[in-house]
PDB file of N, CA and C in Angstrom:
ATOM      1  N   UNK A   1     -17.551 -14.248  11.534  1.00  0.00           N
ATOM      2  CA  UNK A   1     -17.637 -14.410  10.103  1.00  0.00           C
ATOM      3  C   UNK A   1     -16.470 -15.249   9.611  1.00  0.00           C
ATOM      4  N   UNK A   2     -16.570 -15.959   8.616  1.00  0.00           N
ATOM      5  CA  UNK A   2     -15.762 -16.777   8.061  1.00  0.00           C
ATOM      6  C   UNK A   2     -15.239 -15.962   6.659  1.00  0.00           C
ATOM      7  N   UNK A   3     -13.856 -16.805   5.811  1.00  0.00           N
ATOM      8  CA  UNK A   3     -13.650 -16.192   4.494  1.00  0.00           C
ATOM      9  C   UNK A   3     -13.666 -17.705   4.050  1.00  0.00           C
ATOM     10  N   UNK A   4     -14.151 -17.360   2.462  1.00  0.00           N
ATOM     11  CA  UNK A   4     -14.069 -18.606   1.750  1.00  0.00           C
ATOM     12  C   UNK A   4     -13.401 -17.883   0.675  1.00  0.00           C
ATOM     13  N   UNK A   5     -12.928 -19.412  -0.399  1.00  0.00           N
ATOM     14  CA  UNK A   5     -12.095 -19.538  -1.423  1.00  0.00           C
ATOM     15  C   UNK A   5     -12.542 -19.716  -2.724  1.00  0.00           C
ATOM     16  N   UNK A   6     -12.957 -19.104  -3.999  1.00  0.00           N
ATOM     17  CA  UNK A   6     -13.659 -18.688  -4.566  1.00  0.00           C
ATOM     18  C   UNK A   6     -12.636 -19.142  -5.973  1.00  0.00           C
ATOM     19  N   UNK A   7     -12.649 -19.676  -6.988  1.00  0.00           N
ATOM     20  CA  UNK A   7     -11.920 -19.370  -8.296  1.00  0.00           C
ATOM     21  C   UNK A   7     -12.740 -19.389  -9.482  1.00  0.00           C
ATOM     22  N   UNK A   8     -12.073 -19.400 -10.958  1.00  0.00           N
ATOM     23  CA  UNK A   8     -13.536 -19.176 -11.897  1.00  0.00           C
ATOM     24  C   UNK A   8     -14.483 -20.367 -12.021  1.00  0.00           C
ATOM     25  N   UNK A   9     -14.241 -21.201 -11.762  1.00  0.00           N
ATOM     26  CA  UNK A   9     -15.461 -22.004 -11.685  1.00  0.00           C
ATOM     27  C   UNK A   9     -16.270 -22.124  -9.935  1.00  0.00           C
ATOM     28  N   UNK A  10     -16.733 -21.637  -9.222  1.00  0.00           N
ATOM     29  CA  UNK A  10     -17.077 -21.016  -8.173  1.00  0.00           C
ATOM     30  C   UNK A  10     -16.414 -21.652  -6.739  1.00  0.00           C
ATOM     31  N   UNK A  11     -16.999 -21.882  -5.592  1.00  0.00           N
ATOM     32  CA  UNK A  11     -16.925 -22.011  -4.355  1.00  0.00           C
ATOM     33  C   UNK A  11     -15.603 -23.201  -4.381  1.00  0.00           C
ATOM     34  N   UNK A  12     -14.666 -22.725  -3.459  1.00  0.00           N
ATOM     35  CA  UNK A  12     -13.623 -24.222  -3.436  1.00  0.00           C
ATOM     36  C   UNK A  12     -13.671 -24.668  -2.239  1.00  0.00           C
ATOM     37  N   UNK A  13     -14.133 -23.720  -1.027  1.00  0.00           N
ATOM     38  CA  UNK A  13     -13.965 -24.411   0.105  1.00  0.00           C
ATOM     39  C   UNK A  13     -13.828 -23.121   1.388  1.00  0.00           C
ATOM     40  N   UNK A  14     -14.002 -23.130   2.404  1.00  0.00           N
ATOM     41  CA  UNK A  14     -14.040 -22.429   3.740  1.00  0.00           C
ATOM     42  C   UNK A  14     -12.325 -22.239   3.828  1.00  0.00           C
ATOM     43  N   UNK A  15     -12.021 -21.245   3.992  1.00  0.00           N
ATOM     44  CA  UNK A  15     -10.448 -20.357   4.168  1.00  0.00           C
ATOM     45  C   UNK A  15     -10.249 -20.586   5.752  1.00  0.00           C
ATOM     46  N   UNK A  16     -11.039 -19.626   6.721  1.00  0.00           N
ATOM     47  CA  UNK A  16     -10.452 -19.507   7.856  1.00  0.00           C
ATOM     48  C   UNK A  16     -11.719 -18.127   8.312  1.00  0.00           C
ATOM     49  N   UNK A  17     -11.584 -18.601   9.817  1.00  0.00           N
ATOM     50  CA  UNK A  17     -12.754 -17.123  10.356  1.00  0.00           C
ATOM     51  C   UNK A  17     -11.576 -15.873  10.235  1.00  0.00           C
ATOM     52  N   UNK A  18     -12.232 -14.976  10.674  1.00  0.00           N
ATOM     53  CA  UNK A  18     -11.707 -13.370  10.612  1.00  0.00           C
ATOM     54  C   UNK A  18     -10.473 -13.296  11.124  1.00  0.00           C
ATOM     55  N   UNK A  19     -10.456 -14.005  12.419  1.00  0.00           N
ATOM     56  CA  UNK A  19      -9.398 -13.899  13.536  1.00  0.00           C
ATOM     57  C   UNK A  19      -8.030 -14.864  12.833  1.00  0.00           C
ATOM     58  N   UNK A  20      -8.334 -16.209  12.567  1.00  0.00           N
ATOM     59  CA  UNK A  20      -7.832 -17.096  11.517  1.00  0.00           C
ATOM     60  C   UNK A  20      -7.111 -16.186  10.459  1.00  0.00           C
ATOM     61  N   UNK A  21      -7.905 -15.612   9.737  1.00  0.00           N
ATOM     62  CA  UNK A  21      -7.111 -15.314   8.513  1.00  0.00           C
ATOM     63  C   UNK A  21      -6.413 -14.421   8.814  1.00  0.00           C
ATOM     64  N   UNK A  22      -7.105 -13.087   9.928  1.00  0.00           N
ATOM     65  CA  UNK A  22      -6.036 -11.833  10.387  1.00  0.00           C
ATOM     66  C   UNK A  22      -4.490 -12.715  10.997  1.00  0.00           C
ATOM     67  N   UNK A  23      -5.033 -13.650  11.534  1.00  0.00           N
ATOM     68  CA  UNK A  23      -3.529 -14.209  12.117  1.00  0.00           C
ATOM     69  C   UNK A  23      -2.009 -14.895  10.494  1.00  0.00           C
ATOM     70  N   UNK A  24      -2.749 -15.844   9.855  1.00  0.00           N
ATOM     71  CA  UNK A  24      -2.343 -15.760   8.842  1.00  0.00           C
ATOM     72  C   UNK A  24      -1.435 -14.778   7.799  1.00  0.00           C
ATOM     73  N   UNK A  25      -2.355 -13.679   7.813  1.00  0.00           N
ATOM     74  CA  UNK A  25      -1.496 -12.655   6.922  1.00  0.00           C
ATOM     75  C   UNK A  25      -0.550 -12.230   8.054  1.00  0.00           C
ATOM     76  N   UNK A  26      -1.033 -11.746   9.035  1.00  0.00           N
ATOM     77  CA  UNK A  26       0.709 -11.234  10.219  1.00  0.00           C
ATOM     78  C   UNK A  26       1.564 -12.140  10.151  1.00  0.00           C
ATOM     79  N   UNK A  27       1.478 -13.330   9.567  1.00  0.00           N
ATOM     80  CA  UNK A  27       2.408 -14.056   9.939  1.00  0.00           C
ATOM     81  C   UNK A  27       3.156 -14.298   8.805  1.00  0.00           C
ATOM     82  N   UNK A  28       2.660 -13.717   7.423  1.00  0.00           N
ATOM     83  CA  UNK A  28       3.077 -13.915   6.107  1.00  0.00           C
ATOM     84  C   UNK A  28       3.491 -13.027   6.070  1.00  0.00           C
ATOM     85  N   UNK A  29       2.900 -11.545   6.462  1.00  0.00           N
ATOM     86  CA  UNK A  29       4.172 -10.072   6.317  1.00  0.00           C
ATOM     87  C   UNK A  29       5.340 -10.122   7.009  1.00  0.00           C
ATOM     88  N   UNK A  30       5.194 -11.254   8.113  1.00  0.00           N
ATOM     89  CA  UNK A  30       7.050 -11.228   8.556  1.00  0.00           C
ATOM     90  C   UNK A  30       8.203 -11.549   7.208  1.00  0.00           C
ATOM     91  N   UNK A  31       7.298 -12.283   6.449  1.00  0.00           N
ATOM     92  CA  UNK A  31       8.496 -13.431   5.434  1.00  0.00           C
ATOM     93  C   UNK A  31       8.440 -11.926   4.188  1.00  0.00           C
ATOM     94  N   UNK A  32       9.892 -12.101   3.910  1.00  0.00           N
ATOM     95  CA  UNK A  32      10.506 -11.848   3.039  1.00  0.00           C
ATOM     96  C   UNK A  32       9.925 -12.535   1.763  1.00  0.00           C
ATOM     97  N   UNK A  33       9.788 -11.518   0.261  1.00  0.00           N
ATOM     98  CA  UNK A  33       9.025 -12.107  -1.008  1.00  0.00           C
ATOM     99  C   UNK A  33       7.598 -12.953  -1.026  1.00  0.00           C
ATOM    100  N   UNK A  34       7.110 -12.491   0.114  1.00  0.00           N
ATOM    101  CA  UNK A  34       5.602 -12.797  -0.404  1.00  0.00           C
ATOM    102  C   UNK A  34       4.744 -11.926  -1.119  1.00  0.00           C
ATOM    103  N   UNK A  35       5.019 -10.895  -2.169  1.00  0.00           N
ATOM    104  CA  UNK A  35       4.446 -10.108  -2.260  1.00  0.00           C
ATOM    105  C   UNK A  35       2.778 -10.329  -3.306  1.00  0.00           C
ATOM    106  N   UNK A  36       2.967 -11.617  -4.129  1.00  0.00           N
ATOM    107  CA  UNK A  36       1.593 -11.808  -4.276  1.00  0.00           C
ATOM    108  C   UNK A  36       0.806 -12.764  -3.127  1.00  0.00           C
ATOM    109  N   UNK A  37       1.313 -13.237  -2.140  1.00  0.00           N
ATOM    110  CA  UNK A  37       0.026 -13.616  -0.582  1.00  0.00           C
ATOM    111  C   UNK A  37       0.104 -12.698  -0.532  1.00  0.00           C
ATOM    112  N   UNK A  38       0.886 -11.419  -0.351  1.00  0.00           N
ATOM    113  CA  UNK A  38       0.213 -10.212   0.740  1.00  0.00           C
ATOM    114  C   UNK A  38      -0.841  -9.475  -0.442  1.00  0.00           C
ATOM    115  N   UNK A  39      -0.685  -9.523  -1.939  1.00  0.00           N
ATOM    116  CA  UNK A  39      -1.565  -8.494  -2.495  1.00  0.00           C
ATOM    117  C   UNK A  39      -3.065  -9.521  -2.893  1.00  0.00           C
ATOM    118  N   UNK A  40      -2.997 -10.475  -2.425  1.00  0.00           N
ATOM    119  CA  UNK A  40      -3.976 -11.755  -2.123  1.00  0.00           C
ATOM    120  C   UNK A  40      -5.006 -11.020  -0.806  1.00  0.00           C
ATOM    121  N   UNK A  41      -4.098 -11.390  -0.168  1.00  0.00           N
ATOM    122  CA  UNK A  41      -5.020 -10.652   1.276  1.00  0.00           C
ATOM    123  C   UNK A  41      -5.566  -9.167   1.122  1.00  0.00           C
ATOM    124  N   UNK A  42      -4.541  -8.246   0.644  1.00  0.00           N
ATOM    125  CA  UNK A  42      -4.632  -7.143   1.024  1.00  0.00           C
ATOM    126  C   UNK A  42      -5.788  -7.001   0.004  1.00  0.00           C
ATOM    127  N   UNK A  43      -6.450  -7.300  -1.525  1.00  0.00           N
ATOM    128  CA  UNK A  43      -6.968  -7.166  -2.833  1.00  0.00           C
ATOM    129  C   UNK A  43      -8.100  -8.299  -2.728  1.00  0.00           C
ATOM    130  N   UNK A  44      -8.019  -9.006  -2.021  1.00  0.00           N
ATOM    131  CA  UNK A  44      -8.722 -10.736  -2.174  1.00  0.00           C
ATOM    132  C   UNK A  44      -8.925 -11.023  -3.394  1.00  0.00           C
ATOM    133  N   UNK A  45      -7.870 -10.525  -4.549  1.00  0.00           N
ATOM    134  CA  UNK A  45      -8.012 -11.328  -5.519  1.00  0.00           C
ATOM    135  C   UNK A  45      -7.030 -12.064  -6.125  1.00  0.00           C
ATOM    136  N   UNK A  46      -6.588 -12.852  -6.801  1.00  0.00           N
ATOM    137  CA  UNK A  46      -5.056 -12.190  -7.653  1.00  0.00           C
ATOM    138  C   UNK A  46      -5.176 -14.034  -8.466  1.00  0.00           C
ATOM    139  N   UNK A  47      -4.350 -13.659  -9.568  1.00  0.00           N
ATOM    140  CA  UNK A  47      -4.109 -15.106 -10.237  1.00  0.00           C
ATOM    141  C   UNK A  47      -2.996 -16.149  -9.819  1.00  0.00           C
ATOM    142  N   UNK A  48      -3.599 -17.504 -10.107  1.00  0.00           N
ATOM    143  CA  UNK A  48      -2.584 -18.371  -9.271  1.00  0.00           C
ATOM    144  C   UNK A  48      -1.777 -18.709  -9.967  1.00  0.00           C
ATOM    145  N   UNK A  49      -0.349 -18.648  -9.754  1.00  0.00           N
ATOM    146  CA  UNK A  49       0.850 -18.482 -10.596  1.00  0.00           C
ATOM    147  C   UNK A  49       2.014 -19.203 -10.097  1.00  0.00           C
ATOM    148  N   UNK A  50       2.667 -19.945 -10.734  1.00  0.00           N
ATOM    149  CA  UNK A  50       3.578 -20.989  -9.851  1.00  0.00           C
ATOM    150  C   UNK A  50       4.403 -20.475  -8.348  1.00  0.00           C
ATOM    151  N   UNK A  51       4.829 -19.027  -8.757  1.00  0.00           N
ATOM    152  CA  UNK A  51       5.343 -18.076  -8.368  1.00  0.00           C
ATOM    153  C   UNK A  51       4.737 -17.908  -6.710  1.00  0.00           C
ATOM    154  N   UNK A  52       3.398 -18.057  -7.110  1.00  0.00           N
ATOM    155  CA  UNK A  52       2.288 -18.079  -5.651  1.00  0.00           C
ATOM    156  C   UNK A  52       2.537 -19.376  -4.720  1.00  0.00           C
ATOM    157  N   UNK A  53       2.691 -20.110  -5.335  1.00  0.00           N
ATOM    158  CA  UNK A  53       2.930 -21.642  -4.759  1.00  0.00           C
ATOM    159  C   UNK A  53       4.209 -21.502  -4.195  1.00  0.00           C
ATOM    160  N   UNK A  54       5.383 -20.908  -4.915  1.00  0.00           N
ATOM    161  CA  UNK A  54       6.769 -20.912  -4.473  1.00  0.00           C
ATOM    162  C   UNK A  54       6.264 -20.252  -2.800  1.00  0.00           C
ATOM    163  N   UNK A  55       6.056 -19.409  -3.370  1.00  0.00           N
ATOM    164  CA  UNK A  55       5.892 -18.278  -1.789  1.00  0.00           C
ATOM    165  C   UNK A  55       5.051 -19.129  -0.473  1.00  0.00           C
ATOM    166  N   UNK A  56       4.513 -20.225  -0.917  1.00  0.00           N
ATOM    167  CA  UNK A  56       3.430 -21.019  -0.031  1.00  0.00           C
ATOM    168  C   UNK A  56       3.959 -21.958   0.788  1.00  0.00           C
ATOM    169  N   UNK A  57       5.017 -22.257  -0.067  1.00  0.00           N
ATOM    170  CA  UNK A  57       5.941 -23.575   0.445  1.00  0.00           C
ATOM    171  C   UNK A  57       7.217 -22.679   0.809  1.00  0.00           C
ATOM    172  N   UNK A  58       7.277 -21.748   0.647  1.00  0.00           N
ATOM    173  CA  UNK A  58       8.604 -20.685   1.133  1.00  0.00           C
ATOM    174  C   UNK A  58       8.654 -20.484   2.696  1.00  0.00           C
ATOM    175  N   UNK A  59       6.816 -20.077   3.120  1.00  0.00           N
ATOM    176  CA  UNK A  59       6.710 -20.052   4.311  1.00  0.00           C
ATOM    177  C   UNK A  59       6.989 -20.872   5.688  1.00  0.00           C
ATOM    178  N   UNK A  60       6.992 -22.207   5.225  1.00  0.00           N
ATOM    179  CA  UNK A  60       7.741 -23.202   5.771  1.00  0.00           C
ATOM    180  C   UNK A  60       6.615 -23.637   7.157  1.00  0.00           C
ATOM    181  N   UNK A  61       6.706 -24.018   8.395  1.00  0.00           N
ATOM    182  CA  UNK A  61       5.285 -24.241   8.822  1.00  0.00           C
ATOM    183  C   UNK A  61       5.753 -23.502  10.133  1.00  0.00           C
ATOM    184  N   UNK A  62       4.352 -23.141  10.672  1.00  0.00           N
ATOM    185  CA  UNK A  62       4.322 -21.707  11.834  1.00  0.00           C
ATOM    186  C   UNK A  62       4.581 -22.436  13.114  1.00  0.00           C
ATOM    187  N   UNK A  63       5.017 -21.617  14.051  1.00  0.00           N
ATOM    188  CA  UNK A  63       5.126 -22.112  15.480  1.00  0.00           C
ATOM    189  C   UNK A  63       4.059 -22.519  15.965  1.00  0.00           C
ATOM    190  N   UNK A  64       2.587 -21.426  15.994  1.00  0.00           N
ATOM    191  CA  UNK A  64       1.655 -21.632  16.174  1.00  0.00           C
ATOM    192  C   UNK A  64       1.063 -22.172  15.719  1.00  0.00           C
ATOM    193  N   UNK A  65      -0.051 -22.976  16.124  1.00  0.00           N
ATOM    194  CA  UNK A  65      -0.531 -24.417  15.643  1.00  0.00           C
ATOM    195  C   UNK A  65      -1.757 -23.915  14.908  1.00  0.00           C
ATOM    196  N   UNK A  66      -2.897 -23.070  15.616  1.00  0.00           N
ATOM    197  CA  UNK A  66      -3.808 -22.475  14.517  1.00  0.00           C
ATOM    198  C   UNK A  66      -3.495 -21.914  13.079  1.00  0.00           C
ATOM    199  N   UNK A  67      -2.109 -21.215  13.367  1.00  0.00           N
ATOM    200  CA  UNK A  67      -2.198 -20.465  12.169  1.00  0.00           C
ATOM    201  C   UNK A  67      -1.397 -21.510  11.240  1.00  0.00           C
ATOM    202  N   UNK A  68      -0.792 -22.509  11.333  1.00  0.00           N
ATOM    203  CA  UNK A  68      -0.101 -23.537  10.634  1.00  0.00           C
ATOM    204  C   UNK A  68      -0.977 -24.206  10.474  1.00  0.00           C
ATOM    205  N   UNK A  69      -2.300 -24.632  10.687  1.00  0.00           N
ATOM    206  CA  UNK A  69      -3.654 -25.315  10.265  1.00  0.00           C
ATOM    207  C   UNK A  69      -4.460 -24.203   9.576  1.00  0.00           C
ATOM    208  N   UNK A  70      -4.027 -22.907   9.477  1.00  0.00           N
ATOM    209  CA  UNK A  70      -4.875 -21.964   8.601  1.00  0.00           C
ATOM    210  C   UNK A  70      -3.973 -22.244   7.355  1.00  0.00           C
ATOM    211  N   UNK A  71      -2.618 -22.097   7.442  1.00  0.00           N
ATOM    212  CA  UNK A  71      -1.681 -22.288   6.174  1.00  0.00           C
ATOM    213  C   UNK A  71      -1.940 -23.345   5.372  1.00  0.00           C
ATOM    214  N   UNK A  72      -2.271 -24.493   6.195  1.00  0.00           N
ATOM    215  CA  UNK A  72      -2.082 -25.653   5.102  1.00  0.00           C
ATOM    216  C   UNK A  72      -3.724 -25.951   4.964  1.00  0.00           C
ATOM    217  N   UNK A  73      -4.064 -25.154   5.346  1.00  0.00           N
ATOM    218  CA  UNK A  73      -5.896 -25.604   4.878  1.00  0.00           C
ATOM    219  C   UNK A  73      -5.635 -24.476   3.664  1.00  0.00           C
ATOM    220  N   UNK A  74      -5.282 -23.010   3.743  1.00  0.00           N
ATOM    221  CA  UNK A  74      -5.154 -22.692   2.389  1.00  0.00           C
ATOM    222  C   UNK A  74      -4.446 -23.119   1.313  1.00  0.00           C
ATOM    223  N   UNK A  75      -3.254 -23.680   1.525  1.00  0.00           N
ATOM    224  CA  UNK A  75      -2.615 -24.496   0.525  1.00  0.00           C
ATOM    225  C   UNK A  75      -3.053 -25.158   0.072  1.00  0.00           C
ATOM    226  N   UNK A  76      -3.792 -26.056   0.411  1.00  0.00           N
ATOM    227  CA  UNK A  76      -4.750 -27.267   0.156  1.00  0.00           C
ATOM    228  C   UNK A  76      -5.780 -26.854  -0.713  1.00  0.00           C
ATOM    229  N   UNK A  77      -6.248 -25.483  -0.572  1.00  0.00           N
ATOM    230  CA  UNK A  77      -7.128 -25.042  -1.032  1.00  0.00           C
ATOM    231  C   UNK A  77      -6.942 -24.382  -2.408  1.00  0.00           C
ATOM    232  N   UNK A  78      -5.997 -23.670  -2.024  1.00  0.00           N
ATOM    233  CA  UNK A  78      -5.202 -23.260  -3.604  1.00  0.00           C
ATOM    234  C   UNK A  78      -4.216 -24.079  -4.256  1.00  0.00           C
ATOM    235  N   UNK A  79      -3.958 -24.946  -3.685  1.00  0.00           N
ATOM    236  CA  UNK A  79      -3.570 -26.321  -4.959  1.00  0.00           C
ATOM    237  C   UNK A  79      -4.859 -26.556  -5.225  1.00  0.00           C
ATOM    238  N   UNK A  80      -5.875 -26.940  -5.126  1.00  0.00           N
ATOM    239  CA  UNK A  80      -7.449 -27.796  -5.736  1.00  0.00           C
ATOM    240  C   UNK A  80      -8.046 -26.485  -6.886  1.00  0.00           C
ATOM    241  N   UNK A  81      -7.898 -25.185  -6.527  1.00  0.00           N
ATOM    242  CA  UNK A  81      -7.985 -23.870  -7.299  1.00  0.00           C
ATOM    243  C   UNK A  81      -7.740 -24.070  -8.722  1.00  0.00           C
ATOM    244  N   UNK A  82      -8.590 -23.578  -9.487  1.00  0.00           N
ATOM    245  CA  UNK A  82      -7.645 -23.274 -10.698  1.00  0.00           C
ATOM    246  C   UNK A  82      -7.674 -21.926 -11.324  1.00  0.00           C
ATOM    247  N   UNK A  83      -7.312 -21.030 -11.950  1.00  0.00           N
ATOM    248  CA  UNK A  83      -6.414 -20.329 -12.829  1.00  0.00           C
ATOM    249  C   UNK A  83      -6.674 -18.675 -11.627  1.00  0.00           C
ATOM    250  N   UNK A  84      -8.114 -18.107 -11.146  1.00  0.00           N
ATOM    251  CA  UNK A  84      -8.551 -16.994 -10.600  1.00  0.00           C
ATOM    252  C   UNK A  84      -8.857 -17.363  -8.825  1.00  0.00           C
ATOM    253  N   UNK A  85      -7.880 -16.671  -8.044  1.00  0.00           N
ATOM    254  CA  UNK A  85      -8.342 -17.079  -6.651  1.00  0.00           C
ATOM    255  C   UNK A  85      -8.579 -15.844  -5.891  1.00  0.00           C
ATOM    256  N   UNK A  86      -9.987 -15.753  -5.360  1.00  0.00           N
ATOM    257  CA  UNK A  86     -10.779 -14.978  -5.110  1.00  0.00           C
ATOM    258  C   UNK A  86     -10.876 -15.388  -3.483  1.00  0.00           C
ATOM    259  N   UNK A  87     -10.411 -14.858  -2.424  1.00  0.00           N
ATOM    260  CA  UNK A  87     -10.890 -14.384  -1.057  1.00  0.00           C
ATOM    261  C   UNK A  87     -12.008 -13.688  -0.942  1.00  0.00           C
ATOM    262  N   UNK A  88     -13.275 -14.244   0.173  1.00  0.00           N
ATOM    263  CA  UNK A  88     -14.575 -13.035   0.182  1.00  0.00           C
ATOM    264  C   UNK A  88     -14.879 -14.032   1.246  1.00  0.00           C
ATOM    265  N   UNK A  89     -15.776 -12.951   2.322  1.00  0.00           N
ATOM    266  CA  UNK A  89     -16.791 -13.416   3.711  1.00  0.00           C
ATOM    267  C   UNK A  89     -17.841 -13.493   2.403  1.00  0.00           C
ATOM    268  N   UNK A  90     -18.410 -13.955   1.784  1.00  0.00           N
ATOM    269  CA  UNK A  90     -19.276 -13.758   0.928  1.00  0.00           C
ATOM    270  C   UNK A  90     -19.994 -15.033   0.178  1.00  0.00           C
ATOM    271  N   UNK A  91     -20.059 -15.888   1.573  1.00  0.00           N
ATOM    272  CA  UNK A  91     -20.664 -17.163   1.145  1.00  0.00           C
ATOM    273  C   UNK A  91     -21.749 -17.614   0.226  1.00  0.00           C
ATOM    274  N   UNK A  92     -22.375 -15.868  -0.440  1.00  0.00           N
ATOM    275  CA  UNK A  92     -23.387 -16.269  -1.659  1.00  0.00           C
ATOM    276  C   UNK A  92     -22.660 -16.159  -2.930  1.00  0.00           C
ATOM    277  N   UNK A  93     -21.581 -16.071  -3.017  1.00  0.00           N
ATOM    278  CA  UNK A  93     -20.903 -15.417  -4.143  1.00  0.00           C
ATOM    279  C   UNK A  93     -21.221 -16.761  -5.183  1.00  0.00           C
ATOM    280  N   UNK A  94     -21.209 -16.042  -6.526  1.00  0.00           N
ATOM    281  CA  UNK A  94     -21.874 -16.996  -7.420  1.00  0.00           C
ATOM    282  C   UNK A  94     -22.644 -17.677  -7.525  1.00  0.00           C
ATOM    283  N   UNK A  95     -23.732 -17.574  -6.892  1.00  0.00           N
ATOM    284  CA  UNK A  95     -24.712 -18.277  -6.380  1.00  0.00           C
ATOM    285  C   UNK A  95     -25.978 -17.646  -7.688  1.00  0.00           C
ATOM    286  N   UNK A  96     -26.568 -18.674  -8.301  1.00  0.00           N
ATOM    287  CA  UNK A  96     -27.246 -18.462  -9.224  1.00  0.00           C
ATOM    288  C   UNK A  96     -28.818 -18.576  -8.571  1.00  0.00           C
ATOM    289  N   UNK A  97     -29.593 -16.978  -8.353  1.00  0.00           N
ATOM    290  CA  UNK A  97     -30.878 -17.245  -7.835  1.00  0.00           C
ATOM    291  C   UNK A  97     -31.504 -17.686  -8.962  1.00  0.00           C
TER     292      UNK A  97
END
């Protein structure tokens, strides 16, 4: 299963598979003051706040090469975001039948 990236105007783009994103957050609970990425992951919801960005570029880039291509594909993703950023495996979300 995959997670995608969701804000109020709908779908922004593919996040990372299960394994991807589980690697991601372990690697964000090492760092000191991430506490809205971790209530991101832990909530899959939360508002994007400069504050969020600080913490994005705080992380600095990973040893590991997957999870430093999971980081900056979400960065990428939540810079293009605007105001509500929503995590979900839930590739119908907003989907108007």
């Amino acid at each position: 299963m995959s997670f995608y990236l969701y804000d109020s105007n709908g779908y922004v783009g593919d996040v990372a598979s299960n394994k991807g994103l589980s690697d991601l957050a372990a690697y964000i609970r090492k760092h000191p003051d991430t506490e809205e990425l971790e209530k991101l992951f832990e909530e899959g919801t939360i508002l994007k706040t400069d504050h969020l960005m600080e913490e994005l570029q705080l992380l600095g880039t990973p040893r590991n090469r997957s999870v430093a291509e999971t980081l900056s594909n979400l960065i990428d993703l939540i810079t293009e975001a605007e105001d509500v950023l929503i995590i979900t495996q839930n590739a119908e979300m907003g989907k108007e039948e």
